[in-house]
C-alpha atoms as a PDB file:
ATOM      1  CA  UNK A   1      20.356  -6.514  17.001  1.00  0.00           C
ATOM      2  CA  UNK A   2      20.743  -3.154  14.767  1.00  0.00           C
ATOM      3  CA  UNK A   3      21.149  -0.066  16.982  1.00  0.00           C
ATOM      4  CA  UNK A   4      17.667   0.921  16.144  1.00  0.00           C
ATOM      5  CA  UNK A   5      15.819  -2.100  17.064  1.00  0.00           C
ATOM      6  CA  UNK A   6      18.011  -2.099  20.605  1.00  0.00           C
ATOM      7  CA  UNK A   7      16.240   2.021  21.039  1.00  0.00           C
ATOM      8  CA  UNK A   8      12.878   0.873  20.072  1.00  0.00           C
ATOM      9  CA  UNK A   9      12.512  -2.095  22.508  1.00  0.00           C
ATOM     10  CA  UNK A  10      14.369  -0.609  25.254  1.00  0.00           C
ATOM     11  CA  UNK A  11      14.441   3.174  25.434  1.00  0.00           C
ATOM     12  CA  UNK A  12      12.763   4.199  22.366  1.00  0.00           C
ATOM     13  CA  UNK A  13       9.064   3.797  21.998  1.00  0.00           C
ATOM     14  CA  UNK A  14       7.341   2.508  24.648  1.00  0.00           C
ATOM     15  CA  UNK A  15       6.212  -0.655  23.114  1.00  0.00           C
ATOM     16  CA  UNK A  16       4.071  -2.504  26.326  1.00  0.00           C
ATOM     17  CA  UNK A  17       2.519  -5.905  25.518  1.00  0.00           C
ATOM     18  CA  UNK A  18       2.745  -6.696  29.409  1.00  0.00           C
ATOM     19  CA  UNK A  19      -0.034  -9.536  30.421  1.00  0.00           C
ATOM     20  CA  UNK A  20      -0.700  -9.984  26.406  1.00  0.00           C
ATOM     21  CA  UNK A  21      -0.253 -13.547  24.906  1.00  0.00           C
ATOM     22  CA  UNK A  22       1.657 -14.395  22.059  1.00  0.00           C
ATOM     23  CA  UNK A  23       1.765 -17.828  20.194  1.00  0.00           C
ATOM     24  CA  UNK A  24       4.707 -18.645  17.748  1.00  0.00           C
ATOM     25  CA  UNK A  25       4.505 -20.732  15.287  1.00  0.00           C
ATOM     26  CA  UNK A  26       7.350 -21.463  13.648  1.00  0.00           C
ATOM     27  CA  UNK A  27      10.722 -21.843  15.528  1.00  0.00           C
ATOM     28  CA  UNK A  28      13.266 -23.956  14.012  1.00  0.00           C
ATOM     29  CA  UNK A  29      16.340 -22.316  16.427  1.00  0.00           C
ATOM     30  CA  UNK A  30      17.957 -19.413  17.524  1.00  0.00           C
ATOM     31  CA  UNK A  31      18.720 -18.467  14.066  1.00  0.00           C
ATOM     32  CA  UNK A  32      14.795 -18.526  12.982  1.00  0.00           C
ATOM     33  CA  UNK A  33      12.893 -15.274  12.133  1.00  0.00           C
ATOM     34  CA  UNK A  34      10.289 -16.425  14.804  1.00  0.00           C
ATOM     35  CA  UNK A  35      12.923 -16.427  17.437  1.00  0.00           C
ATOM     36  CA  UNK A  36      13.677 -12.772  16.770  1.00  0.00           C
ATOM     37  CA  UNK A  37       9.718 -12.051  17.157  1.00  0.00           C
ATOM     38  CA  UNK A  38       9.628 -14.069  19.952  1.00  0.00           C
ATOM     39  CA  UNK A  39      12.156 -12.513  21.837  1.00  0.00           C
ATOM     40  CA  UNK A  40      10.875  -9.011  20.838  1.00  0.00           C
ATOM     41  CA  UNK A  41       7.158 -10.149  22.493  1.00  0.00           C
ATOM     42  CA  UNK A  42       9.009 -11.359  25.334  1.00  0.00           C
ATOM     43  CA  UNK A  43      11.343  -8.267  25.958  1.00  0.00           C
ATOM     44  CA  UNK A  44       7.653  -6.379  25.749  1.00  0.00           C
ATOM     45  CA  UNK A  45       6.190  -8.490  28.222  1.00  0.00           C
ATOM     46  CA  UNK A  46       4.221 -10.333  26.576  1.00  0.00           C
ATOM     47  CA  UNK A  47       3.795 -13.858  27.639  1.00  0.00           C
ATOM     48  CA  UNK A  48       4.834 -16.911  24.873  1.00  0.00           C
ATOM     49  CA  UNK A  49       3.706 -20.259  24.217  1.00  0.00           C
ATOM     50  CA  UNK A  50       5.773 -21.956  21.428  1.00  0.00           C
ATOM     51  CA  UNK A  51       5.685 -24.760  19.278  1.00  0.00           C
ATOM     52  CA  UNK A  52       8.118 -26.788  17.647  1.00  0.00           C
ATOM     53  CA  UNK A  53       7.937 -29.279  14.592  1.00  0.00           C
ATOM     54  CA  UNK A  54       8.705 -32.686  15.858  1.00  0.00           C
ATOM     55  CA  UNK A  55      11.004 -34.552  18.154  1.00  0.00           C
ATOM     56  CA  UNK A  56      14.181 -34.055  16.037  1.00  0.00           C
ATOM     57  CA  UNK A  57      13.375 -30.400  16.234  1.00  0.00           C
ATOM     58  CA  UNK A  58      12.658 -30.136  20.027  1.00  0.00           C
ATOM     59  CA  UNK A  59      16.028 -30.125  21.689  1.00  0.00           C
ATOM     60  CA  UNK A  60      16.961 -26.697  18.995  1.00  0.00           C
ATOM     61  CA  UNK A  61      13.895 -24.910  20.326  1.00  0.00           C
ATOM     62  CA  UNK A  62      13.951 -25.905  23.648  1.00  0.00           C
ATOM     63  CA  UNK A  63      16.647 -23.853  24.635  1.00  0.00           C
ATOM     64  CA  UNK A  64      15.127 -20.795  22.761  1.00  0.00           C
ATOM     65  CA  UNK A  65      11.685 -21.370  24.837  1.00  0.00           C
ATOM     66  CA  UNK A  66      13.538 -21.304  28.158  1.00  0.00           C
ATOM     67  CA  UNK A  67      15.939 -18.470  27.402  1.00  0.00           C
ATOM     68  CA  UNK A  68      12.563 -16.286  26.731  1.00  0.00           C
ATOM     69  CA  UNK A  69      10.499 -17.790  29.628  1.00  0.00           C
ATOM     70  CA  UNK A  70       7.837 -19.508  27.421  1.00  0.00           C
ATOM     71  CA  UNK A  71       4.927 -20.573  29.410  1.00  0.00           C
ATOM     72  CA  UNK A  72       4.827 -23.973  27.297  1.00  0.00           C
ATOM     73  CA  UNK A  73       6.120 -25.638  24.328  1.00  0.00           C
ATOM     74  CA  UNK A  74       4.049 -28.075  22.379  1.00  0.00           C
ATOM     75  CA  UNK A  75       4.794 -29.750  19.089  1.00  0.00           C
ATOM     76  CA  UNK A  76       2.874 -28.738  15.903  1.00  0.00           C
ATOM     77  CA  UNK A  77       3.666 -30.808  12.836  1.00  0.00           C
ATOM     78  CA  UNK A  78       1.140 -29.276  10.369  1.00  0.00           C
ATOM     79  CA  UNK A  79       1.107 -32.328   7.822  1.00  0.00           C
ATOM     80  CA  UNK A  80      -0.320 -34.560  11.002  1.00  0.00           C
ATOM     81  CA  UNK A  81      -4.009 -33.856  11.194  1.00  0.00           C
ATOM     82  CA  UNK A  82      -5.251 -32.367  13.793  1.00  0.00           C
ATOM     83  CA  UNK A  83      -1.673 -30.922  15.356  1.00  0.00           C
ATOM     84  CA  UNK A  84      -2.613 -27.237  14.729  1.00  0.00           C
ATOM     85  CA  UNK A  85      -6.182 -28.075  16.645  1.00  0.00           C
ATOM     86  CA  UNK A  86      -4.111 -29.361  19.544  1.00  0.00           C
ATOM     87  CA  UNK A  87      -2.012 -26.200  19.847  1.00  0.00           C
ATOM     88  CA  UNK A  88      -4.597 -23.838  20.057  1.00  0.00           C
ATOM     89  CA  UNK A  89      -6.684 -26.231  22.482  1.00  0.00           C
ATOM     90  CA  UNK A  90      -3.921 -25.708  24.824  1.00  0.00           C
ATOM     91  CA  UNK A  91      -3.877 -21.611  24.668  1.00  0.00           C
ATOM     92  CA  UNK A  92      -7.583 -21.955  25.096  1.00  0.00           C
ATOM     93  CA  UNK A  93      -6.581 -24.187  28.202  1.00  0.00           C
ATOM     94  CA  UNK A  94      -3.170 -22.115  29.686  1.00  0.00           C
ATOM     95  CA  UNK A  95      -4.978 -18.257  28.735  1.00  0.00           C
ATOM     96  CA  UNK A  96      -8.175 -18.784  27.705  1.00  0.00           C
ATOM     97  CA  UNK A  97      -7.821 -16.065  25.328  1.00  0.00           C
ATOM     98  CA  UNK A  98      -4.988 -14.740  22.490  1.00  0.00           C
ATOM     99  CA  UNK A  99      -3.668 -11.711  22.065  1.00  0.00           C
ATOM    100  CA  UNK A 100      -0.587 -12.373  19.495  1.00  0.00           C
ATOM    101  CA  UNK A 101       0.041 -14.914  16.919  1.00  0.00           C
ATOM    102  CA  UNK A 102       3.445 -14.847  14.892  1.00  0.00           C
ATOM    103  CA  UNK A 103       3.335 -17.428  11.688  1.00  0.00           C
ATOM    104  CA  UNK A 104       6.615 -18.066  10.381  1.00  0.00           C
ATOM    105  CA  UNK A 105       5.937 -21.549   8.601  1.00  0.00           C
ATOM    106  CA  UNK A 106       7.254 -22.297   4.847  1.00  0.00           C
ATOM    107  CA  UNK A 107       7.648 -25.375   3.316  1.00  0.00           C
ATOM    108  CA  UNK A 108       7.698 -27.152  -0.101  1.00  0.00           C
ATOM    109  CA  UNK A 109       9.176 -30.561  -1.095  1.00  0.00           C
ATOM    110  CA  UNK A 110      13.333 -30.269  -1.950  1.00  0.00           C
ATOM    111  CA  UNK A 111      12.401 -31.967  -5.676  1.00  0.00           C
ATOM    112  CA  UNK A 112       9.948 -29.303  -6.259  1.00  0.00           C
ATOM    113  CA  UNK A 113      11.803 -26.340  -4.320  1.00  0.00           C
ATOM    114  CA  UNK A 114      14.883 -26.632  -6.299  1.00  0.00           C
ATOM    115  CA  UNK A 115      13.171 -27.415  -9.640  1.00  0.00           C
ATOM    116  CA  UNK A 116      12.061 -24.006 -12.103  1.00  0.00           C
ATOM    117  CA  UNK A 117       8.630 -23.351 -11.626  1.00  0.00           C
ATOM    118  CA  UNK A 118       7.639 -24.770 -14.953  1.00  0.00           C
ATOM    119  CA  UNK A 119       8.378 -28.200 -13.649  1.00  0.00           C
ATOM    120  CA  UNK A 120       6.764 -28.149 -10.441  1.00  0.00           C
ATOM    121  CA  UNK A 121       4.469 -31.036  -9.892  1.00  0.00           C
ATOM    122  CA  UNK A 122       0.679 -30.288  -8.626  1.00  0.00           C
ATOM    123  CA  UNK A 123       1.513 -32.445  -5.356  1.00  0.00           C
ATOM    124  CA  UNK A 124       4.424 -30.922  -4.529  1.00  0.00           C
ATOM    125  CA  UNK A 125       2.848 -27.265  -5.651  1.00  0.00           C
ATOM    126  CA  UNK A 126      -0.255 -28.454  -3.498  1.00  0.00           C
ATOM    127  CA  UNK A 127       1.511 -29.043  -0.818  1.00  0.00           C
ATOM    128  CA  UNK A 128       3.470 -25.843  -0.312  1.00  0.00           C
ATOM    129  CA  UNK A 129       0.632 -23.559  -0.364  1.00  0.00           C
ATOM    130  CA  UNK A 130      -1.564 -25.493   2.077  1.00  0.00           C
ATOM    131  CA  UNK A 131       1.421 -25.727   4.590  1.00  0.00           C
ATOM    132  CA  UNK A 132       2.707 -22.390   3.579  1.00  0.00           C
ATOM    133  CA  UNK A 133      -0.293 -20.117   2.892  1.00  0.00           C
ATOM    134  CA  UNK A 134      -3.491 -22.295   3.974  1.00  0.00           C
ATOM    135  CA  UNK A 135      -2.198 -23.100   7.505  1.00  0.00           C
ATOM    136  CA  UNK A 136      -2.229 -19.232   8.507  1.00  0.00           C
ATOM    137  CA  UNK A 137      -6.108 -19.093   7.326  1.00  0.00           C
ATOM    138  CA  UNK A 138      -6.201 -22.052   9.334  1.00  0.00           C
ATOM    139  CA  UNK A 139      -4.242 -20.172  12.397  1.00  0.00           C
ATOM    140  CA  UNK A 140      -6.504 -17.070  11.918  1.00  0.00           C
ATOM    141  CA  UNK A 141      -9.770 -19.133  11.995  1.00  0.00           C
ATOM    142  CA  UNK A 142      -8.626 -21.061  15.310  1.00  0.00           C
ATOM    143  CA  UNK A 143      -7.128 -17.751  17.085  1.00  0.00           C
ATOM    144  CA  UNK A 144     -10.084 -15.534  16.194  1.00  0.00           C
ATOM    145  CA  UNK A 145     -12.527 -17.153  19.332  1.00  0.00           C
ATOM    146  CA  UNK A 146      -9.444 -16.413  21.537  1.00  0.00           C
ATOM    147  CA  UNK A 147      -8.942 -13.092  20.406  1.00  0.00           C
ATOM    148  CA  UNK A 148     -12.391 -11.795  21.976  1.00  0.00           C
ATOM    149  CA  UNK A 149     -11.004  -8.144  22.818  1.00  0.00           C
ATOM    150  CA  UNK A 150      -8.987  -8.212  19.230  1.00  0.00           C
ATOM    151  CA  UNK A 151      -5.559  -8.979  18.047  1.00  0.00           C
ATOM    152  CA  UNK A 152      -2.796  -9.193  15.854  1.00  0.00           C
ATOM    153  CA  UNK A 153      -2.270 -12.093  13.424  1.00  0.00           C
ATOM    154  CA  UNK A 154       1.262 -11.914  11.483  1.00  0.00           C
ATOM    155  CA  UNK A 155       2.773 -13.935   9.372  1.00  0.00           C
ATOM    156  CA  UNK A 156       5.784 -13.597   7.511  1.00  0.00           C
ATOM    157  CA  UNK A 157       6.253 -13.411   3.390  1.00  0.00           C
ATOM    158  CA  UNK A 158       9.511 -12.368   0.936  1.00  0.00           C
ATOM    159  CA  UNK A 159      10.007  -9.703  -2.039  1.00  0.00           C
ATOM    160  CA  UNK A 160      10.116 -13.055  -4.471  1.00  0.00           C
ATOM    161  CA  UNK A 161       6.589 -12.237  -3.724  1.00  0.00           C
ATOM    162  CA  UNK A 162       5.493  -9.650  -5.688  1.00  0.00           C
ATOM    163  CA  UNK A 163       9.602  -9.645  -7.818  1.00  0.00           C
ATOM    164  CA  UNK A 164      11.103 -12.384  -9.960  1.00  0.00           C
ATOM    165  CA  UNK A 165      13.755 -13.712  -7.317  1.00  0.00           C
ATOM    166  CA  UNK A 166      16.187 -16.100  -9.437  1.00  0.00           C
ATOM    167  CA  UNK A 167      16.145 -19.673  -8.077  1.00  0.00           C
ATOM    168  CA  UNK A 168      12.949 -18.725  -5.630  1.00  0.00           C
ATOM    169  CA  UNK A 169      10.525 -20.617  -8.386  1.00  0.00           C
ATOM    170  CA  UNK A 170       7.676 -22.336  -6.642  1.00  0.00           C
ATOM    171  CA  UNK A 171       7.708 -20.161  -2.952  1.00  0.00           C
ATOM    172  CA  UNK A 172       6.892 -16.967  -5.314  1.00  0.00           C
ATOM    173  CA  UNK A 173       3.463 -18.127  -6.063  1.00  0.00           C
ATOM    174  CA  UNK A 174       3.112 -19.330  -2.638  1.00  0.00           C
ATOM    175  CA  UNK A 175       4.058 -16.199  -1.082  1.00  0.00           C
ATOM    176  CA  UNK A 176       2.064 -13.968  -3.345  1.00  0.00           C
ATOM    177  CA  UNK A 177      -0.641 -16.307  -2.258  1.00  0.00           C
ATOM    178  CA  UNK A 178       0.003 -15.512   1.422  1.00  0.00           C
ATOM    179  CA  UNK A 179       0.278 -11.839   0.957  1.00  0.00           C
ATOM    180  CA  UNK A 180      -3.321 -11.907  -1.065  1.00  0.00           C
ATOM    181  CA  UNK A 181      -5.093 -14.033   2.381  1.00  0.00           C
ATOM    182  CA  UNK A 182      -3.423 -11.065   4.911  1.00  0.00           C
ATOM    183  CA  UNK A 183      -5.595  -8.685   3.253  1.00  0.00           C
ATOM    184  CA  UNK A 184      -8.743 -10.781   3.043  1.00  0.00           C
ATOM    185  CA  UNK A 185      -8.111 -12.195   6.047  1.00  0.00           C
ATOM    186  CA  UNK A 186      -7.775  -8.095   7.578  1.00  0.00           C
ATOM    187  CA  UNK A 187     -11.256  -6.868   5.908  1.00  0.00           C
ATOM    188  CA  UNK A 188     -13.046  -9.696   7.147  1.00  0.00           C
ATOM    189  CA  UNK A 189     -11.036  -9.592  10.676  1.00  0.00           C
ATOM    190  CA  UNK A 190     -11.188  -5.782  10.797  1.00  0.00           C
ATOM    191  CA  UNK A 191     -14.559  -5.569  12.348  1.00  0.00           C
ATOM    192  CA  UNK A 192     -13.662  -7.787  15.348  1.00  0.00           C
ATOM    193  CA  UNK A 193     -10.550  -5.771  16.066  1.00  0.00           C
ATOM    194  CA  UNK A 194      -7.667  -8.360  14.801  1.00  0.00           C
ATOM    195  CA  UNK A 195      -5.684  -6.794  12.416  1.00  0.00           C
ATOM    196  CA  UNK A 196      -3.606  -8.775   9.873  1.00  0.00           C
ATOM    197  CA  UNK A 197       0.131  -8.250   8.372  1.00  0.00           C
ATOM    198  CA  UNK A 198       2.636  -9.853   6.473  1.00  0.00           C
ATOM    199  CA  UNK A 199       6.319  -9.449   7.884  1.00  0.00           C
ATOM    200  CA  UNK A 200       8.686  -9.307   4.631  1.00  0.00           C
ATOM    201  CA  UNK A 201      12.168  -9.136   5.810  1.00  0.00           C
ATOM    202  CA  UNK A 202      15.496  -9.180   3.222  1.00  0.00           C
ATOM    203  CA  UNK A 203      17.419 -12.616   3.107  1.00  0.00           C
ATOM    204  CA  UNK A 204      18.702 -13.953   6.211  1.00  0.00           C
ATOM    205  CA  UNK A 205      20.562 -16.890   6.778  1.00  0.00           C
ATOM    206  CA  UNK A 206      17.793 -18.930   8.566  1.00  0.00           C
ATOM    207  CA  UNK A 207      17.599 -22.892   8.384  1.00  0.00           C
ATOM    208  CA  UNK A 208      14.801 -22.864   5.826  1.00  0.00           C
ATOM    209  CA  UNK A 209      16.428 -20.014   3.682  1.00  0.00           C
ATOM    210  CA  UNK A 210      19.517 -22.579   3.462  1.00  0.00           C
ATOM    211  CA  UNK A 211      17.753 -24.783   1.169  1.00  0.00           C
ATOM    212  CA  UNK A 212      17.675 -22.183  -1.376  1.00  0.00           C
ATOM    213  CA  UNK A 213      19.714 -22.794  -4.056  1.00  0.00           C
ATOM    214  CA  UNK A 214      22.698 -19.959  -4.531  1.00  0.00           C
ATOM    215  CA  UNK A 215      21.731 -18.423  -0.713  1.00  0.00           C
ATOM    216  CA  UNK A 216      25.067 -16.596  -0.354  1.00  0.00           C
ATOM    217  CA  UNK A 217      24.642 -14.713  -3.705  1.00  0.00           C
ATOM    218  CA  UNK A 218      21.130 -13.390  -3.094  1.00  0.00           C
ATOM    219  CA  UNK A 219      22.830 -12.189   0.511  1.00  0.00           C
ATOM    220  CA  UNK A 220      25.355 -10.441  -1.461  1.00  0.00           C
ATOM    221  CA  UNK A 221      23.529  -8.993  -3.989  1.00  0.00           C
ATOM    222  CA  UNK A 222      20.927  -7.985  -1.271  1.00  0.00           C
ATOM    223  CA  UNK A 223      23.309  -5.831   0.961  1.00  0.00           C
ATOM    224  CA  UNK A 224      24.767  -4.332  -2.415  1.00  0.00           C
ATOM    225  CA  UNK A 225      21.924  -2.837  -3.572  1.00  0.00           C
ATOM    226  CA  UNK A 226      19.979  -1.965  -0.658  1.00  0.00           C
ATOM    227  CA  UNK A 227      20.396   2.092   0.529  1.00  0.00           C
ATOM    228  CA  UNK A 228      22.586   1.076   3.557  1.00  0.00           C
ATOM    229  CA  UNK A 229      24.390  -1.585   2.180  1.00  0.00           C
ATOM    230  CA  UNK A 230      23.531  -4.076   5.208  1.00  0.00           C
ATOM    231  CA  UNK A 231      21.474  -7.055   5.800  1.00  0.00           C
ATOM    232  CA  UNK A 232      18.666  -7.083   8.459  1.00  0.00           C
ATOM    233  CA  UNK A 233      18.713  -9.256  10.943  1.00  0.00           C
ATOM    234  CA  UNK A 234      16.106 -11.781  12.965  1.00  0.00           C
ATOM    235  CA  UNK A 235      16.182  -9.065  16.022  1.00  0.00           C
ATOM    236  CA  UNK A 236      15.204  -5.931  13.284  1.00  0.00           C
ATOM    237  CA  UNK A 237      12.680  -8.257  11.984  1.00  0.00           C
ATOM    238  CA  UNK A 238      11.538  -8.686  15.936  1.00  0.00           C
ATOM    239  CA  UNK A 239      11.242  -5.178  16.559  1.00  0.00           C
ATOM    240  CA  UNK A 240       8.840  -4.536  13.594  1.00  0.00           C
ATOM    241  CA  UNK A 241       6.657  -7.439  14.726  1.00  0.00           C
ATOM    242  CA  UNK A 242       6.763  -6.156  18.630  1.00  0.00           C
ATOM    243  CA  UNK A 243       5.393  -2.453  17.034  1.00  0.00           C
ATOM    244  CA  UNK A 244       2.419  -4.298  15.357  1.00  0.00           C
ATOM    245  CA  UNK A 245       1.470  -5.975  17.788  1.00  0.00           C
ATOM    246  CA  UNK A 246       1.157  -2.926  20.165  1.00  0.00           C
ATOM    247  CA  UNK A 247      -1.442  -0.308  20.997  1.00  0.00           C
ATOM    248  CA  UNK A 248       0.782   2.168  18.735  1.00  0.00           C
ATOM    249  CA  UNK A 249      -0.351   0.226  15.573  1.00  0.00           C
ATOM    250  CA  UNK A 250      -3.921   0.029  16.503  1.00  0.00           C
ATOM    251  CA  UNK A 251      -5.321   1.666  12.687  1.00  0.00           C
ATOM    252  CA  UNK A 252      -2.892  -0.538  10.805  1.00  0.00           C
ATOM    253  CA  UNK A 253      -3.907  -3.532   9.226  1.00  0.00           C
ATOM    254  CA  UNK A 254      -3.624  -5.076   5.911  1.00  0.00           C
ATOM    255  CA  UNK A 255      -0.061  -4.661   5.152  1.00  0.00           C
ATOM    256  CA  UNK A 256       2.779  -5.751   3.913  1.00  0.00           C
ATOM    257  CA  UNK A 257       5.503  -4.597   6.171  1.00  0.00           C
ATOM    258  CA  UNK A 258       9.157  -4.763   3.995  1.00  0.00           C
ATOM    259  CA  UNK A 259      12.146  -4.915   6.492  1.00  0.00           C
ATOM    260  CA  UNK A 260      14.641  -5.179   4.242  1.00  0.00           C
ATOM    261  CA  UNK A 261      17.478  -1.566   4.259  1.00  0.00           C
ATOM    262  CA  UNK A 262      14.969  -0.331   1.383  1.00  0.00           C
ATOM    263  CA  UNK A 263      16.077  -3.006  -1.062  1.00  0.00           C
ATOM    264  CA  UNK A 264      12.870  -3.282  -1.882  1.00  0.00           C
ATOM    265  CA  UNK A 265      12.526   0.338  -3.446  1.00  0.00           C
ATOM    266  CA  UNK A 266      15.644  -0.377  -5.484  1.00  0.00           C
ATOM    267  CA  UNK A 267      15.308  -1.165  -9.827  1.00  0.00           C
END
């Protein structure tokens, strides 16, 4: 963790999600995005349920789960119907209510992931913005009955977004897609008190950044150009999250949060 996140969970501002509940979606291990949220909620003290994607999966997040105290751990394979129903039937069961949910799911089929845009095919295109984009409408619709005092809702996007990213092809689209729902989804939220953003952190080496093609020279070329030269990390990412989901970000909603050095200010 950067200097600054370490100040602003433990000595800088007082960032208190005691008794509030977070759900996080989207673990894969240690090294995930979600596990830097995750252990920002916790180090809050917030309480966290988590899910992980399937039985080949568990015994990475496991250990994550218990090293942050997680109050339970369910499986949540979005392409099985009915899995994302199940999850939030047991926060409705364990709380009763939701105070925090972190979406950090991304997915798209190798053939198409790897191919130029051009030549994506419709199923494969299909496919990444319902599990990608759709399933945090879907995630917003099922948390906003738990979330009868408000919330925060946050899910997490990439520059290749809103910039041509070479070799990022099909997730562009989806994530411009996914940055377009956070602000529907926050002026039709708003009103109820859940608030909506989009985490947008620089490269990191996660699992699912891996299967990018040329991964190591988008790292490099992202700590060249940004102001201070350095790549953020899953704990920065964490801190960011933990400060949205407080009381101290109570009139923010609707954005699109870049944690990224200021790379993203750079020509």
């Amino acid at each position: 963790m950067s200097d600054a996140a370490t100040g602003l969970l433990a000595a800088g501002l007082p960032i208190d999600l005691a008794g509030r509940t977070a759900l996080v979606l989207g673990i894969a291990n240690e090294a995930s995005i979600a596990t830097g949220c995750a252990r920002a909620f916790a180090r809050a003290g917030a309480r966290l349920g988590i899910t992980y994607l399937n039985d080949q999966a568990r015994p990475f997040v496991a250990p994550v789960a218990e090293a942050l105290g997680a109050e339970f751990l369910i499986p949540c394979d979005l392409r099985e119907t009915g899995a994302l129903e199940r999850v939030f039937a047991e926060v409705a069961r364990r709380w009763g209510r939701l105070d925090i949910l972190l979406h950090s799911i991304a997915f798209a089929p190798k053939e198409d992931l790897h191919a130029p845009l051009i030549e994506s095919s419709a199923a494969g295109f299909g496919l990444a913005i319902d599990l990608s984009c759709h399933s945090f409408v879907r995630a917003a619709r099922l948390a906003r009955p738990l979330m009868k005092e408000g919330g925060t809702l946050l899910t997490v996007s990439f520059y290749g977004a809103t910039r041509v990213v070479p070799h990022y092809d099909l997730m562009g689209p989806v994530k411009a897609a996914l940055e377009s729902a956070v602000r529907y989804l926050a002026a039709e939220l708003g009103p109820e008190g859940i608030r909506v953003h989009a985490l947008s952190p620089g490269p990191i080496r996660t699992r699912a950044a891996s299967g990018l093609d040329h991964f190591d020279e988008l790292l490099a070329q992202a700590a060249a150009k940004a102001p201070e030269h350095q790549l953020v990390s899953i704990d920065d990412v964490g801190a960011v999250a933990a400060f949205l989901a407080s009381p101290l970000a109570a009139r923010v909603t609707g954005t699109i949060v870049p944690i990224d050095g200021g790379q993203h200010i750079m020509a």
